[in-house]
C-alpha atoms as a PDB file:
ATOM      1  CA  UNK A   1    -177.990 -23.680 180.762  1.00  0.00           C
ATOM      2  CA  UNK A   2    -181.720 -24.392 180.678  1.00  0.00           C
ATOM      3  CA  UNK A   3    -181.745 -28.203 181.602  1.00  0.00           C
ATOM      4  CA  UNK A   4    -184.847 -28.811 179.674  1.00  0.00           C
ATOM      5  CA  UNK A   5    -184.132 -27.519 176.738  1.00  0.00           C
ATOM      6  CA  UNK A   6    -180.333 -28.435 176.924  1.00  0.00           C
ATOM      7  CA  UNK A   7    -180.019 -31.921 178.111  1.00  0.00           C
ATOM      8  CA  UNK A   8    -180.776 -33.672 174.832  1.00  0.00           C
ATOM      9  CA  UNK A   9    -177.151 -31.600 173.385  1.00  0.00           C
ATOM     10  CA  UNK A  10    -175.426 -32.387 176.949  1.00  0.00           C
ATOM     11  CA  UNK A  11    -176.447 -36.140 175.929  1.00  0.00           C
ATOM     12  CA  UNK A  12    -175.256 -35.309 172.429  1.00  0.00           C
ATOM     13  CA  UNK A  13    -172.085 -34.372 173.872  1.00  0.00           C
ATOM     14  CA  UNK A  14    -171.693 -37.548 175.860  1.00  0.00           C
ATOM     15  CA  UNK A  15    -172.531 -39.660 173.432  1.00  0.00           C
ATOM     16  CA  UNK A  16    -170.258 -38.043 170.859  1.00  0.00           C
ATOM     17  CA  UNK A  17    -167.199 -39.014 173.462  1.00  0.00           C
ATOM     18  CA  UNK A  18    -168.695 -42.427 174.056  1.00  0.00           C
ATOM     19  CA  UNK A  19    -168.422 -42.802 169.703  1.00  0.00           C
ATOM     20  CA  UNK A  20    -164.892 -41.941 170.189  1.00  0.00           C
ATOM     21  CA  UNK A  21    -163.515 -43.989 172.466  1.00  0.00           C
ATOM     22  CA  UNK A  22    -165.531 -46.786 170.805  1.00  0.00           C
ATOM     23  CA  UNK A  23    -164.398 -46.584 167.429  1.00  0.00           C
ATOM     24  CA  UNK A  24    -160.306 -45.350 167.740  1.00  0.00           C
ATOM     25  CA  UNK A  25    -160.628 -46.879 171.324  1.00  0.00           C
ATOM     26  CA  UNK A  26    -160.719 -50.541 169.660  1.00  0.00           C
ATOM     27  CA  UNK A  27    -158.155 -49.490 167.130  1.00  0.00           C
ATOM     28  CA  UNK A  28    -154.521 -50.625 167.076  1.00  0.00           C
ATOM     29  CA  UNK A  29    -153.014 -46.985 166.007  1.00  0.00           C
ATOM     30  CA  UNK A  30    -150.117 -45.509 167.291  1.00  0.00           C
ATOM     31  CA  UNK A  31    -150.172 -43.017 170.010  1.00  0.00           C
ATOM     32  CA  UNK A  32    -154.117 -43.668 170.831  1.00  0.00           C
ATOM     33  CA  UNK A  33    -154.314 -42.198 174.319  1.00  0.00           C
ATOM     34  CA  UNK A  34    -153.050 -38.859 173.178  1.00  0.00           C
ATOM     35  CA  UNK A  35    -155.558 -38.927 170.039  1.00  0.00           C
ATOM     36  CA  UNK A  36    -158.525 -40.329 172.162  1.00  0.00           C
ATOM     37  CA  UNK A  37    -157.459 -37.477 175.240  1.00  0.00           C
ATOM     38  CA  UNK A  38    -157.157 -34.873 172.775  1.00  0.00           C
ATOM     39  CA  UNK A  39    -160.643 -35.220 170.939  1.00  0.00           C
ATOM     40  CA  UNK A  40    -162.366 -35.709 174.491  1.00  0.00           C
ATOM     41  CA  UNK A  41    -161.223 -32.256 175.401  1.00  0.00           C
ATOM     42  CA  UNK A  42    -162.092 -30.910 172.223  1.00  0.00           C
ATOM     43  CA  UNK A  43    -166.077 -31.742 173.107  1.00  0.00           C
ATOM     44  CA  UNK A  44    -165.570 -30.845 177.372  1.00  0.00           C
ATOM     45  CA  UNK A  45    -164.605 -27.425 175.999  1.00  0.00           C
ATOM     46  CA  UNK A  46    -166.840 -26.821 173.203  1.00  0.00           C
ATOM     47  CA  UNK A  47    -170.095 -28.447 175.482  1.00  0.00           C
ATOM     48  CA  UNK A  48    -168.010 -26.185 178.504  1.00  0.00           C
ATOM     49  CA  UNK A  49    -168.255 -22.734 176.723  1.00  0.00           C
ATOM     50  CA  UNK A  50    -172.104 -23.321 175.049  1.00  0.00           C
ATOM     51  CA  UNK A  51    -173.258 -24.874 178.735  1.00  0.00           C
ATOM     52  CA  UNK A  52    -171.174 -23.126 181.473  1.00  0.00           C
ATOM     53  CA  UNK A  53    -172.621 -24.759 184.512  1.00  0.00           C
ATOM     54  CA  UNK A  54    -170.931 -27.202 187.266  1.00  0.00           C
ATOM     55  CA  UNK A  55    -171.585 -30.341 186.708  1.00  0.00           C
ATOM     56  CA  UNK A  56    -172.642 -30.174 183.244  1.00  0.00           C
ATOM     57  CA  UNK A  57    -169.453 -32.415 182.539  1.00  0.00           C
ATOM     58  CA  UNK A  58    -170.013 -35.031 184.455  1.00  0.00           C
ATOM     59  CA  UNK A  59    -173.162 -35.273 183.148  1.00  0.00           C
ATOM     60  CA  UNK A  60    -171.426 -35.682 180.049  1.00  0.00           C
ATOM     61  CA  UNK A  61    -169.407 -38.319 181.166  1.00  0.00           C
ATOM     62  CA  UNK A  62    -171.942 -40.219 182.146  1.00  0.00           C
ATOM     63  CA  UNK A  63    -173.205 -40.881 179.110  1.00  0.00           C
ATOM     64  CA  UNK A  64    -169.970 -41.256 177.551  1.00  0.00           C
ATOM     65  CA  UNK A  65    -169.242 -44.010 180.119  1.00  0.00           C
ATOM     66  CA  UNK A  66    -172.675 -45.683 179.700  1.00  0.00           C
ATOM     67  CA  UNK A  67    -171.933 -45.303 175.791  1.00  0.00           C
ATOM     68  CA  UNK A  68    -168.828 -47.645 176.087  1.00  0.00           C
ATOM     69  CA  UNK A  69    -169.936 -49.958 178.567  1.00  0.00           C
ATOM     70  CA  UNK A  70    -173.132 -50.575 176.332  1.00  0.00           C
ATOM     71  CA  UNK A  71    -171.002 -51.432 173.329  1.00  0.00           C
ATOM     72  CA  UNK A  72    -167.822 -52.201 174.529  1.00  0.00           C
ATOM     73  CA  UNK A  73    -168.342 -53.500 177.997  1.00  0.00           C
ATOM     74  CA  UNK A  74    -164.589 -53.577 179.973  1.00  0.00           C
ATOM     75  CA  UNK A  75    -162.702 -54.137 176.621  1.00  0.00           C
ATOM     76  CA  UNK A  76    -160.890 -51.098 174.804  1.00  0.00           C
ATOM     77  CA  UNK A  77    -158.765 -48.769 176.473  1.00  0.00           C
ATOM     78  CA  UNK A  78    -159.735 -48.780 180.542  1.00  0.00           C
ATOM     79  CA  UNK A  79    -163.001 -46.977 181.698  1.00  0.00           C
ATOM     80  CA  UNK A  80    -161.068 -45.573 184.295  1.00  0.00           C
ATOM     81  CA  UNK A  81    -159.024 -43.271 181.987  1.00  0.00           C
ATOM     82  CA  UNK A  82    -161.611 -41.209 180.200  1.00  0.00           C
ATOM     83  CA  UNK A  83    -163.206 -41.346 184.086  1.00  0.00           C
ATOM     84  CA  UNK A  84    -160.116 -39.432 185.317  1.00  0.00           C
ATOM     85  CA  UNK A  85    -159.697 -36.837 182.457  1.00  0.00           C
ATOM     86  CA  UNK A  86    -163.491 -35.771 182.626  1.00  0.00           C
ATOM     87  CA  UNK A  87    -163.458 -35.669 186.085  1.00  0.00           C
ATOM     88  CA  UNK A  88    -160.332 -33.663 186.053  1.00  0.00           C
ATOM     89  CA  UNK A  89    -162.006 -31.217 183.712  1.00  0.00           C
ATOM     90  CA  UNK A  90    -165.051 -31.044 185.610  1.00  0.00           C
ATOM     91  CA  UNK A  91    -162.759 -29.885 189.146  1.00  0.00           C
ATOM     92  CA  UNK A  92    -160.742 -27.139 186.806  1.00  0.00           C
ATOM     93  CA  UNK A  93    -163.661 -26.180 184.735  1.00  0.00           C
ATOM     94  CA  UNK A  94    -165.565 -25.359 187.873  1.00  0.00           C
ATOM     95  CA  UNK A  95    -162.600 -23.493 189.309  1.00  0.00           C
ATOM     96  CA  UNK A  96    -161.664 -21.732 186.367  1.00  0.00           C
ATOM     97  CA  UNK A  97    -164.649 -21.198 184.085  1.00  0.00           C
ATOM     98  CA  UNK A  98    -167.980 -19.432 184.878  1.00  0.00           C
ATOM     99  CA  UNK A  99    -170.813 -18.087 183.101  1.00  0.00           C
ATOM    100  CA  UNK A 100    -169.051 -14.408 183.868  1.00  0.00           C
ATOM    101  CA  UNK A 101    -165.381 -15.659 183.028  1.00  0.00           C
ATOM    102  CA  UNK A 102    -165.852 -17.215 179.664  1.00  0.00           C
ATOM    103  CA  UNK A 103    -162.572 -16.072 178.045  1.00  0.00           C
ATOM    104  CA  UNK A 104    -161.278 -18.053 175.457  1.00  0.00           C
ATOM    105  CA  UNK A 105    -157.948 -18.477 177.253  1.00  0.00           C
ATOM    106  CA  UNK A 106    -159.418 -20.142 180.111  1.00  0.00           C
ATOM    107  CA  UNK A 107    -160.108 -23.390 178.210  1.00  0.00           C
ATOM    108  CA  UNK A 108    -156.690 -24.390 177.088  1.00  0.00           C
ATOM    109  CA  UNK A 109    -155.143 -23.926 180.338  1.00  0.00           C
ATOM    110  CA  UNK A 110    -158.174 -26.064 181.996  1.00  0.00           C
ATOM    111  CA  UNK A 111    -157.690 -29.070 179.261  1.00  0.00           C
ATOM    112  CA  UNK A 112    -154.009 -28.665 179.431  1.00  0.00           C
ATOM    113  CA  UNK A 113    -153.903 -29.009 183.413  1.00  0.00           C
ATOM    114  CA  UNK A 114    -156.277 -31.899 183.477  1.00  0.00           C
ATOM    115  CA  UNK A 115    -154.390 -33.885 180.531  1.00  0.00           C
ATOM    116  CA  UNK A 116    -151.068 -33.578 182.625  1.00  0.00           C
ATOM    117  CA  UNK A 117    -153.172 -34.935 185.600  1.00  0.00           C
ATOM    118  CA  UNK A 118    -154.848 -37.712 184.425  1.00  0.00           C
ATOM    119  CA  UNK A 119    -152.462 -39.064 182.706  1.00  0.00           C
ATOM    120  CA  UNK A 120    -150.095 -38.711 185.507  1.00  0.00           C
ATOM    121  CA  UNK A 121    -153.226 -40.281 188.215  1.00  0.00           C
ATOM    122  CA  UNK A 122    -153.858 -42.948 185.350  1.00  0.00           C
ATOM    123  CA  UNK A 123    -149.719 -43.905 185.238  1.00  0.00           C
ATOM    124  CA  UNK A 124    -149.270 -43.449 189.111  1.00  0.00           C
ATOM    125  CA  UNK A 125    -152.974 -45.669 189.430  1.00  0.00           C
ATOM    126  CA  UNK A 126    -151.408 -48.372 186.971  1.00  0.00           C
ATOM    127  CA  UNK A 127    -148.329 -49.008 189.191  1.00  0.00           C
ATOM    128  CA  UNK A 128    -148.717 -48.604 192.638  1.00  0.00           C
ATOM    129  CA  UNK A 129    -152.451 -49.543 192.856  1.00  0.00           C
ATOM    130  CA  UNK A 130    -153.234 -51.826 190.308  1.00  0.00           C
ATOM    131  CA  UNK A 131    -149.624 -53.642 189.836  1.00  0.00           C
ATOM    132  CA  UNK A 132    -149.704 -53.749 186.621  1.00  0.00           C
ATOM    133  CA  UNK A 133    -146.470 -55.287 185.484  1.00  0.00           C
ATOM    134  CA  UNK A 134    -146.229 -53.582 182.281  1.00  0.00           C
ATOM    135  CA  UNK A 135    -145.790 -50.276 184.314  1.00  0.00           C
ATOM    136  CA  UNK A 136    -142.976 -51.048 185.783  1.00  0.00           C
ATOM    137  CA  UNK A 137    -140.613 -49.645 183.129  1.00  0.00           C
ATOM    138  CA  UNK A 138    -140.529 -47.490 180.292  1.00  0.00           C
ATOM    139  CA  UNK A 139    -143.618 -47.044 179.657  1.00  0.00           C
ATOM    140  CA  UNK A 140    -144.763 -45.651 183.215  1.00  0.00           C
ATOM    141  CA  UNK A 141    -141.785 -42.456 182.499  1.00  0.00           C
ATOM    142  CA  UNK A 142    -143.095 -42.223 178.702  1.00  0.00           C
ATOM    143  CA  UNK A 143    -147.133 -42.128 179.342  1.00  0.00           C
ATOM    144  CA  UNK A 144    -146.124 -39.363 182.223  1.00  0.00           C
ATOM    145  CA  UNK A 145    -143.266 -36.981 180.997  1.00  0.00           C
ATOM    146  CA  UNK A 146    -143.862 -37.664 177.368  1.00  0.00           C
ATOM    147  CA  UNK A 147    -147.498 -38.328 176.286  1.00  0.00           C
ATOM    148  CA  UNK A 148    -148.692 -36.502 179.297  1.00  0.00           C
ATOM    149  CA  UNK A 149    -147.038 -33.561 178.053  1.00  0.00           C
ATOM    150  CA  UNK A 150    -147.652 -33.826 174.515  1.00  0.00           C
ATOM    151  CA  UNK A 151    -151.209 -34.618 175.291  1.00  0.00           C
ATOM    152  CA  UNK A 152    -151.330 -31.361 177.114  1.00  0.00           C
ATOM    153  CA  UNK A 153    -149.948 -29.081 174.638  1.00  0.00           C
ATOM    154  CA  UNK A 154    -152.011 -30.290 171.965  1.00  0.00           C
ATOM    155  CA  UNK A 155    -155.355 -30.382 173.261  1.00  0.00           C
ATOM    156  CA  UNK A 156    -154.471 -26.580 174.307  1.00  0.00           C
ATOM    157  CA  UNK A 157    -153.890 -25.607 171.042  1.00  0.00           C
ATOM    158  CA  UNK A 158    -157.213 -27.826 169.828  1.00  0.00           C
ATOM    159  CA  UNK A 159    -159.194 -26.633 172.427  1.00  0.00           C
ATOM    160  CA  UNK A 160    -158.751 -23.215 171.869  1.00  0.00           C
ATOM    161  CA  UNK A 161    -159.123 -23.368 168.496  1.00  0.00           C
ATOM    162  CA  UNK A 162    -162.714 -25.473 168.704  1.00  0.00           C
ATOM    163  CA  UNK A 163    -164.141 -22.922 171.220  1.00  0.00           C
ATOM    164  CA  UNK A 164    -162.563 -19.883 168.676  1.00  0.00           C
ATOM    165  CA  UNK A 165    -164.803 -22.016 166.090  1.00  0.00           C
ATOM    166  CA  UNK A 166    -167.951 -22.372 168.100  1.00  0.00           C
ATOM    167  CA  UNK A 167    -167.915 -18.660 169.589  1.00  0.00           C
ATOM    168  CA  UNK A 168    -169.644 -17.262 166.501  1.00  0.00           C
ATOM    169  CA  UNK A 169    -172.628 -19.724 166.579  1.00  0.00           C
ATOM    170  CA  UNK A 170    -173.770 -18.882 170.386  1.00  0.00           C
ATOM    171  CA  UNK A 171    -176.031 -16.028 169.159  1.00  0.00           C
ATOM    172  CA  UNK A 172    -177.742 -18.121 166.142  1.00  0.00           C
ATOM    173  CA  UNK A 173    -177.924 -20.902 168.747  1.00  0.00           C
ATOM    174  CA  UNK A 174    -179.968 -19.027 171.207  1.00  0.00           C
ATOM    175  CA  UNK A 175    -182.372 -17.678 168.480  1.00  0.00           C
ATOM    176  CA  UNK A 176    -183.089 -20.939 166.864  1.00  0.00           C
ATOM    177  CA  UNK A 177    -183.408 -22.936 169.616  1.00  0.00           C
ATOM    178  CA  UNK A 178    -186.175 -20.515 171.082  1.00  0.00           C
ATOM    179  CA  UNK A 179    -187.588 -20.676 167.870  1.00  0.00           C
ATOM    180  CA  UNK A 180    -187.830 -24.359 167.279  1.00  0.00           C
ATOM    181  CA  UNK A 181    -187.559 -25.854 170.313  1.00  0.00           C
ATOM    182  CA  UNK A 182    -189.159 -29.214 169.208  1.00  0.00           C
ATOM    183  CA  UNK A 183    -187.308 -29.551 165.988  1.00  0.00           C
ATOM    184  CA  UNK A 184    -184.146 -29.021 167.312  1.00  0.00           C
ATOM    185  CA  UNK A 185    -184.321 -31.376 169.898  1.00  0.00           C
ATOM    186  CA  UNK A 186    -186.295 -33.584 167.409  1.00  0.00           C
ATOM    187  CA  UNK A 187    -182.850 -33.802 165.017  1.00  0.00           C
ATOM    188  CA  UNK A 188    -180.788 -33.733 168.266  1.00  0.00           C
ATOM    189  CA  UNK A 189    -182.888 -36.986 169.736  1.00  0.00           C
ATOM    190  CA  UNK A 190    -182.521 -38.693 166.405  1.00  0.00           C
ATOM    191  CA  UNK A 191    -178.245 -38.031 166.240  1.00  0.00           C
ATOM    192  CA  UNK A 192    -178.346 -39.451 169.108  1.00  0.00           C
ATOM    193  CA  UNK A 193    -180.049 -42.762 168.356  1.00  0.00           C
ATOM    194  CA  UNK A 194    -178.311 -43.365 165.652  1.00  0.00           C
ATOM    195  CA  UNK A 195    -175.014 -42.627 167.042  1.00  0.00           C
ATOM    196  CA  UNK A 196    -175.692 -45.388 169.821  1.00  0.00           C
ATOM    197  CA  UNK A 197    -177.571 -48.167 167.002  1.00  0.00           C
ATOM    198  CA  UNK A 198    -174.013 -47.082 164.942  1.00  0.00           C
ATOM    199  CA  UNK A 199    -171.425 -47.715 167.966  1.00  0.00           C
ATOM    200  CA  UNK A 200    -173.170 -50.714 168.609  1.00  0.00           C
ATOM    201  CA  UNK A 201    -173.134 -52.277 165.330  1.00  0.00           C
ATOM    202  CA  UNK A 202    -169.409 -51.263 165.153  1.00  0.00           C
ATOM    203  CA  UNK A 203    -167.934 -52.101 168.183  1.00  0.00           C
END
C-alpha cells in the first residue's frame, strides 16, 4: 500500500461500511446483524487483499465509525458492534494475512473467526457488562450459538467469493492508477462525497 495514493480508496472503503450500517442499520428487517456482519466482511476482505498492510483496517473503521456517528449519532444498531468485528479482523488479518501470504483461503477463515468472536464479545459485553435485561434469556444463547455461527459460515463463503471476484482486477488496478493518478482519485474523492451528502440525507 502506497498511503498517498491509496488512502482516498481506504476512505472509500470506510465509508462504504459506514453507508451500510446507516441504511439496513435503521431498518426493521429480520436477521439484521448477520446481514450488516456479513457485508462488513465482504469490504475488510476485499480492501484486505487490494491493501495488505496492518492497520489498514482500522483505518477503515474509522471512517466507518465517523460515517455513522455523523448521520446517525448513537441510534441504529450499537457502535460498539461494528467496533468489535473490525477490530477483530484487524488482530486476525494481521496474524494471518501478509503481503507474502495472500492466499485466497486465508480470508474466509479470518472473517469466519472474527464473526464467531464478536458476536460472542458483543453477547458476553451485553450481559455481564452492560446489564442489559433483554440478554438475559433467549436471545443471549441465539445471537451466540446461532447467529454467531451462521454469521460465520456465511461471510466465509461471501468473503471468499468477493476476493475470487476482485483477484483479476489487481493488475489493471496497478496500471491505471499509475497512469491516472489524479483522475482516479478525482472519481474516488467525488464517491465519496456523495456517499456521505447521501447517508446524511437518508438517515
Amino acid at each position: 500500500m502506497k498511503f498517498k495514493r491509496d488512502f482516498l480508496w481506504i476512505v472509500l472503503f470506510g465509508t462504504l461500511i459506514g453507508l451500510n450500517e446507516t441504511l439496513l442499520g435503521g431498518m426493521h428487517i429480520p436477521n439484521k446483524s448477520i446481514l450488516l456482519s456479513v457485508i462488513t466482511l465482504l469490504f475488510l476482505s476485499i480492501a484486505r487483499y487490494l491493501f495488505p498492510i496492518i492497520g489498514s483496517s482500522l483505518m477503515i473503521i474509522a471512517v466507518a465509525s465517523l460515517f455513522k456517528i455523523t448521520d446517525l449519532g448513537l441510534m441504529g444498531c450499537k457502535l460498539e458492534s461494528i467496533v468489535m468485528l473490525c477490530t477483530g479482523f484487524e488482530i486476525f488479518a494481521s496474524l494471518f494475512i501478509r503481503k507474502k501470504n495472500l492466499q485466497s483461503y486465508r480470508f474466509p477463515i479470518v472473517s469466519f473467526i472474527s464473526a464467531i468472536v464478536a458476536f460472542s464479545m458483543f453477547g458476553l459485553m451485553q450481559r455481564y457488562v452492560v446489564g442489559n435485561e433483554f440478554w438475559f434469556g433467549p436471545k443471549f444463547t441465539e445471537y451466540l450459538f446461532i447467529k454467531g455461527p451462521i454469521t460465520g459460515v456465511v461471510s466465509a463463503g461471501i468473503s471468499f467469493l468477493g476476493v475470487m471476484a476482485i483477484k483479476p482486477m489487481i493488475a489493471w488496478y496497478n496500471k491505471v492508477i499509475v497512469q491516472r493518478v489524479a483522475i482516479i482519485n478525482s472519481i474516488v474523492g467525488v464517491a465519496i462525497v456523495a456517499i456521505w451528502v447521501l447517508g446524511y440525507f437518508t438517515a
